[in-house]
N, C-alpha and C. Protein backbone atom coordinates (compact mmCIF):
# COMPACT_ATOMS: atom_id res chain seq x y z
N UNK A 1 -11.16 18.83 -10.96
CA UNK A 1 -12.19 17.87 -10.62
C UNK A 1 -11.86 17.09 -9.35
N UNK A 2 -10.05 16.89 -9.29
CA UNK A 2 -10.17 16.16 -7.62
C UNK A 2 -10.48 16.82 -6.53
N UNK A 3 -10.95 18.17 -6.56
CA UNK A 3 -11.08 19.39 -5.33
C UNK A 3 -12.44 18.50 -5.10
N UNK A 4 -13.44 18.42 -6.19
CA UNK A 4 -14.82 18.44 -5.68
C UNK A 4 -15.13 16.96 -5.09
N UNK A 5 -14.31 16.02 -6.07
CA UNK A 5 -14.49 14.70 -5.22
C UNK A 5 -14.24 14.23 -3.80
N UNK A 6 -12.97 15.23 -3.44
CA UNK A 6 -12.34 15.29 -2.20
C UNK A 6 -13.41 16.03 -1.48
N UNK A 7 -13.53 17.30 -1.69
CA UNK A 7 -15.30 17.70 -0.73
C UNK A 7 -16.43 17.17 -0.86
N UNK A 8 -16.70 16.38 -1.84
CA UNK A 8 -18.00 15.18 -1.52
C UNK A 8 -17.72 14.19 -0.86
N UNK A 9 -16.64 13.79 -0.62
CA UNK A 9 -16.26 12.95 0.24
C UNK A 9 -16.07 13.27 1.50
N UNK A 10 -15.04 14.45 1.68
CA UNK A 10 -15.12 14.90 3.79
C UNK A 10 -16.75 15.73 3.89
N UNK A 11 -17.64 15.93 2.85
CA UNK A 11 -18.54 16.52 3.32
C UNK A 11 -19.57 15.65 3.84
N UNK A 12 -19.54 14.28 2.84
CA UNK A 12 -20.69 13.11 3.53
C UNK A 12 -20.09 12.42 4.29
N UNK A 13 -18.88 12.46 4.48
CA UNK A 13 -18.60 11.81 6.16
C UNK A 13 -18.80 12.69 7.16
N UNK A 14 -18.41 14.11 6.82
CA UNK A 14 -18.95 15.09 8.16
C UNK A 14 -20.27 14.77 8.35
N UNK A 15 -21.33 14.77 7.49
CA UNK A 15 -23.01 14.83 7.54
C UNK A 15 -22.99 13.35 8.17
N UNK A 16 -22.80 12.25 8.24
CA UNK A 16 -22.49 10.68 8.17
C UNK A 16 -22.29 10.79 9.86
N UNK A 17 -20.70 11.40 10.49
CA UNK A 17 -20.83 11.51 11.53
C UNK A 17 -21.67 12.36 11.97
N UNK A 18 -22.28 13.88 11.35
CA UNK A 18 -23.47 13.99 12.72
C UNK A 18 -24.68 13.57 12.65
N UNK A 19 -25.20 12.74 11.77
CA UNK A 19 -26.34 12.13 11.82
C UNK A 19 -26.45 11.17 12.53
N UNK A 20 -25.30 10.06 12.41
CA UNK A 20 -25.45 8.94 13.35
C UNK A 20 -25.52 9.54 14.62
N UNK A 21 -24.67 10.20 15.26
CA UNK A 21 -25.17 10.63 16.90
C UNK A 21 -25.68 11.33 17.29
N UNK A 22 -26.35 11.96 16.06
CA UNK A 22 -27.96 12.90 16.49
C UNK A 22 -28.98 11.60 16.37
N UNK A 23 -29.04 10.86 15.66
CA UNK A 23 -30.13 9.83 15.62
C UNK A 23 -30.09 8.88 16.86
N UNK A 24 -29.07 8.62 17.49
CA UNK A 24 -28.73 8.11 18.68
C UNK A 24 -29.35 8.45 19.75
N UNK A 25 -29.09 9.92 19.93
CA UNK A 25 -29.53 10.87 20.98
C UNK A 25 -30.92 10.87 20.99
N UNK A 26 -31.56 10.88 19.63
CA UNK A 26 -32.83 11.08 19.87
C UNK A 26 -33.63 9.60 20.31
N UNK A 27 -32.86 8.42 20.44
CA UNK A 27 -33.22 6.67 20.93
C UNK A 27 -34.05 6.46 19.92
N UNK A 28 -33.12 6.73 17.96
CA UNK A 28 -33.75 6.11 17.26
C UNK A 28 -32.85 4.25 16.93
N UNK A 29 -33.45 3.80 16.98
CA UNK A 29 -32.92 2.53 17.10
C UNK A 29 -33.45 1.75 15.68
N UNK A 30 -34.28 2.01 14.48
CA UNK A 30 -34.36 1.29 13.86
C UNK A 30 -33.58 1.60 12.38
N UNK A 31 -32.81 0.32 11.55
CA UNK A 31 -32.11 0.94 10.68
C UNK A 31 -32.41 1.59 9.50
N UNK A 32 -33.97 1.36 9.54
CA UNK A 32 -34.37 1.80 8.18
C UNK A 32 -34.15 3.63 8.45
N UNK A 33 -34.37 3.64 9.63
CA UNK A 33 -34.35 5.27 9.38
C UNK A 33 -32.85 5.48 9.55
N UNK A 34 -31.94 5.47 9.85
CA UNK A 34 -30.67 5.27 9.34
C UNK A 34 -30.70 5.64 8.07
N UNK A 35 -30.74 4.52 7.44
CA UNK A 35 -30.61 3.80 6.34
C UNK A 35 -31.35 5.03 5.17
N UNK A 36 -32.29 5.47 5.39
CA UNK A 36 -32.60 6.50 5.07
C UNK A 36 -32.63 7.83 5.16
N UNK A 37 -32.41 8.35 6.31
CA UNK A 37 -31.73 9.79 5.97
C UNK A 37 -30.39 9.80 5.57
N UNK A 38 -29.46 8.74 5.28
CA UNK A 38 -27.87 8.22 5.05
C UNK A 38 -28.28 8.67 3.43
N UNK A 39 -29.18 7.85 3.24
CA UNK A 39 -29.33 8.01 1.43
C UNK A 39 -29.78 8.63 0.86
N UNK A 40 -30.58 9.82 1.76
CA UNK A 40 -31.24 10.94 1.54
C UNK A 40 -29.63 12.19 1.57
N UNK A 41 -29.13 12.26 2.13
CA UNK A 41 -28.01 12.97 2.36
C UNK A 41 -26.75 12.45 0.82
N UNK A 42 -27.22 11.23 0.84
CA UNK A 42 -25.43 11.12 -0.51
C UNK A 42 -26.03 11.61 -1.44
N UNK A 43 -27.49 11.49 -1.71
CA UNK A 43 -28.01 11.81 -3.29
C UNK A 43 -27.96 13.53 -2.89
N UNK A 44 -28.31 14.01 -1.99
CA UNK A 44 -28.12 15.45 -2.25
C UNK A 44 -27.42 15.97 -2.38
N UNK A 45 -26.00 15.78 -2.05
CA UNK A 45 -24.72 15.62 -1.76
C UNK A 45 -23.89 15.12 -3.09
N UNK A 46 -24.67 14.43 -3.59
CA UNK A 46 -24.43 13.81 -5.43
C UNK A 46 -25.07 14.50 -5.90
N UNK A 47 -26.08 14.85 -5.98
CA UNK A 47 -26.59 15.93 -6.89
C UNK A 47 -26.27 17.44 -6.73
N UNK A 48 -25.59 17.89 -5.76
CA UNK A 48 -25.11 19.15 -5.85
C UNK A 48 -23.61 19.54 -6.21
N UNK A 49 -22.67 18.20 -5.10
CA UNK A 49 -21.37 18.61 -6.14
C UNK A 49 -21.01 17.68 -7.19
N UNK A 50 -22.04 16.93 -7.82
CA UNK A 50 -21.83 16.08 -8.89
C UNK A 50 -20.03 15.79 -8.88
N UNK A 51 -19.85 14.73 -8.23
CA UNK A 51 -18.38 14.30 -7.93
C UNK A 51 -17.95 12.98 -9.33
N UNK A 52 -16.83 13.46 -9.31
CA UNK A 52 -16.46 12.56 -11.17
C UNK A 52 -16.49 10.70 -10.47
N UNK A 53 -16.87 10.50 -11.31
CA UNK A 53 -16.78 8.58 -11.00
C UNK A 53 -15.78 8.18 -12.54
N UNK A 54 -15.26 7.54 -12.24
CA UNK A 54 -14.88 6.86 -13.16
C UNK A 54 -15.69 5.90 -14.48
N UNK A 55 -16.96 4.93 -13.38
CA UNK A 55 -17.76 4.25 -14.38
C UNK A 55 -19.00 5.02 -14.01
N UNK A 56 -20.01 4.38 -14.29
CA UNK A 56 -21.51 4.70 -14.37
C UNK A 56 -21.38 4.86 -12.84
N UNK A 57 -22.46 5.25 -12.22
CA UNK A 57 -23.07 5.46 -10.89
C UNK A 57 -23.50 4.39 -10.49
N UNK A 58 -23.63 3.43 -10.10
CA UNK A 58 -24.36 2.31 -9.88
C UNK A 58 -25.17 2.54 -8.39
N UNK A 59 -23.97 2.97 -7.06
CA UNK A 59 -24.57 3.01 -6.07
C UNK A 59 -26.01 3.86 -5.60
N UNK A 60 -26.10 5.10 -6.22
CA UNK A 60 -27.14 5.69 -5.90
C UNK A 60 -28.64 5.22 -6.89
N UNK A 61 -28.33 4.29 -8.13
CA UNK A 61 -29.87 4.05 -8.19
C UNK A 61 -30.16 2.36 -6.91
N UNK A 62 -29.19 2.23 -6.54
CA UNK A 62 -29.37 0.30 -5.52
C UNK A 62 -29.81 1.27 -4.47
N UNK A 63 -29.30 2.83 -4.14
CA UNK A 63 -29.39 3.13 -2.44
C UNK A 63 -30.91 3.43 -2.86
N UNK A 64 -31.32 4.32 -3.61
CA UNK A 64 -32.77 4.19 -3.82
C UNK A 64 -33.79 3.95 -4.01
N UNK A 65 -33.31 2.85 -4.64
CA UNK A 65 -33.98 1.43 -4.67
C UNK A 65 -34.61 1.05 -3.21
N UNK A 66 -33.58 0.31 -2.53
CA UNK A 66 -33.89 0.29 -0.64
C UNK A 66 -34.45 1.00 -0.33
N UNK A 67 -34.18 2.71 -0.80
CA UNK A 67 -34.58 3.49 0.44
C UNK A 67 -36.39 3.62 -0.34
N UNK A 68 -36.74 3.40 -1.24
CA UNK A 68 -37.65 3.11 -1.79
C UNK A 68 -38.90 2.18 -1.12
N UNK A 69 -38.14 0.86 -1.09
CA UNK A 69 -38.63 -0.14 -0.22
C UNK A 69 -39.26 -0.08 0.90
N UNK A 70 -38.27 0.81 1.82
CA UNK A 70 -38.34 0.93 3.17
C UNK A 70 -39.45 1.82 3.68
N UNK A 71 -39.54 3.01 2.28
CA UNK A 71 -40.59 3.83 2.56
C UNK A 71 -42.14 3.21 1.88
N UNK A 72 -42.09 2.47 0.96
CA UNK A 72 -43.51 1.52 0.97
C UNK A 72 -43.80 0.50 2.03
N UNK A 73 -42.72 -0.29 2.60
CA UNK A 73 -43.08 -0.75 3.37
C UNK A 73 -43.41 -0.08 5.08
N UNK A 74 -42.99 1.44 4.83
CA UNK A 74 -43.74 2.68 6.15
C UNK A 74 -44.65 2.68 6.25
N UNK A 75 -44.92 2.87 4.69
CA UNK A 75 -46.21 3.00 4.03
C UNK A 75 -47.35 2.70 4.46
N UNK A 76 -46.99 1.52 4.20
CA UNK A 76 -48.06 0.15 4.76
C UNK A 76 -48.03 -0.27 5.49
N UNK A 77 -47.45 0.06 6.92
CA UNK A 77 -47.56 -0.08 8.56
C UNK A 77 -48.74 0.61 8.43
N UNK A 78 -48.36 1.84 8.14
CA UNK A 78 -49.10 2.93 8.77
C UNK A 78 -50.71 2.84 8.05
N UNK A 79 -50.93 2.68 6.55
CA UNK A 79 -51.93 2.15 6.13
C UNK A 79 -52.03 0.71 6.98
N UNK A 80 -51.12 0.16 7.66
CA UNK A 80 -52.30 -1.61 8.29
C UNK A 80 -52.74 -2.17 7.10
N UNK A 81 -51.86 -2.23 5.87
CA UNK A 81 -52.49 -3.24 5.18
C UNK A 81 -51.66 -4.15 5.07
């Protein structure tokens, strides 16, 4: 079980570093989108090599939570309401 925790871990920092300086490159500057393909990447990344935790999961229902937020409040730019 420490093989897979150890590759969920160098695998979302590999994805971690090339997202941030592909998002750079492209002169995205706001954090929600950050903030969201970041949390789009750990949950897939958690859901495929299901890595052992010790307690409950806590972080991925708070990251979805936000990333939740961020996309109703897209939402509703783009609806103008």
């Amino acid at each position: 079980m420490l093989e897979k925790d150890r590759l969920f871990n160098v695998a979302l920092s590999a994805f971690y570093a090339i997202t941030v300086p592909a998002l750079a490159a492209l002169g995205e500057r706001r954090f929600d989108a950050y903030f969201s393909v970041m949390t789009l990447e750990y949950a897939i990344l958690y859901t495929v090599l299901r890595p052992r935790r010790r307690g409950r999961e806590l972080l991925l229902p708070i990251l979805l939570t936000v990333f939740s937020f961020f996309v109703a409040r897209r939402i509703l730019e783009v609806l103008r309401l």
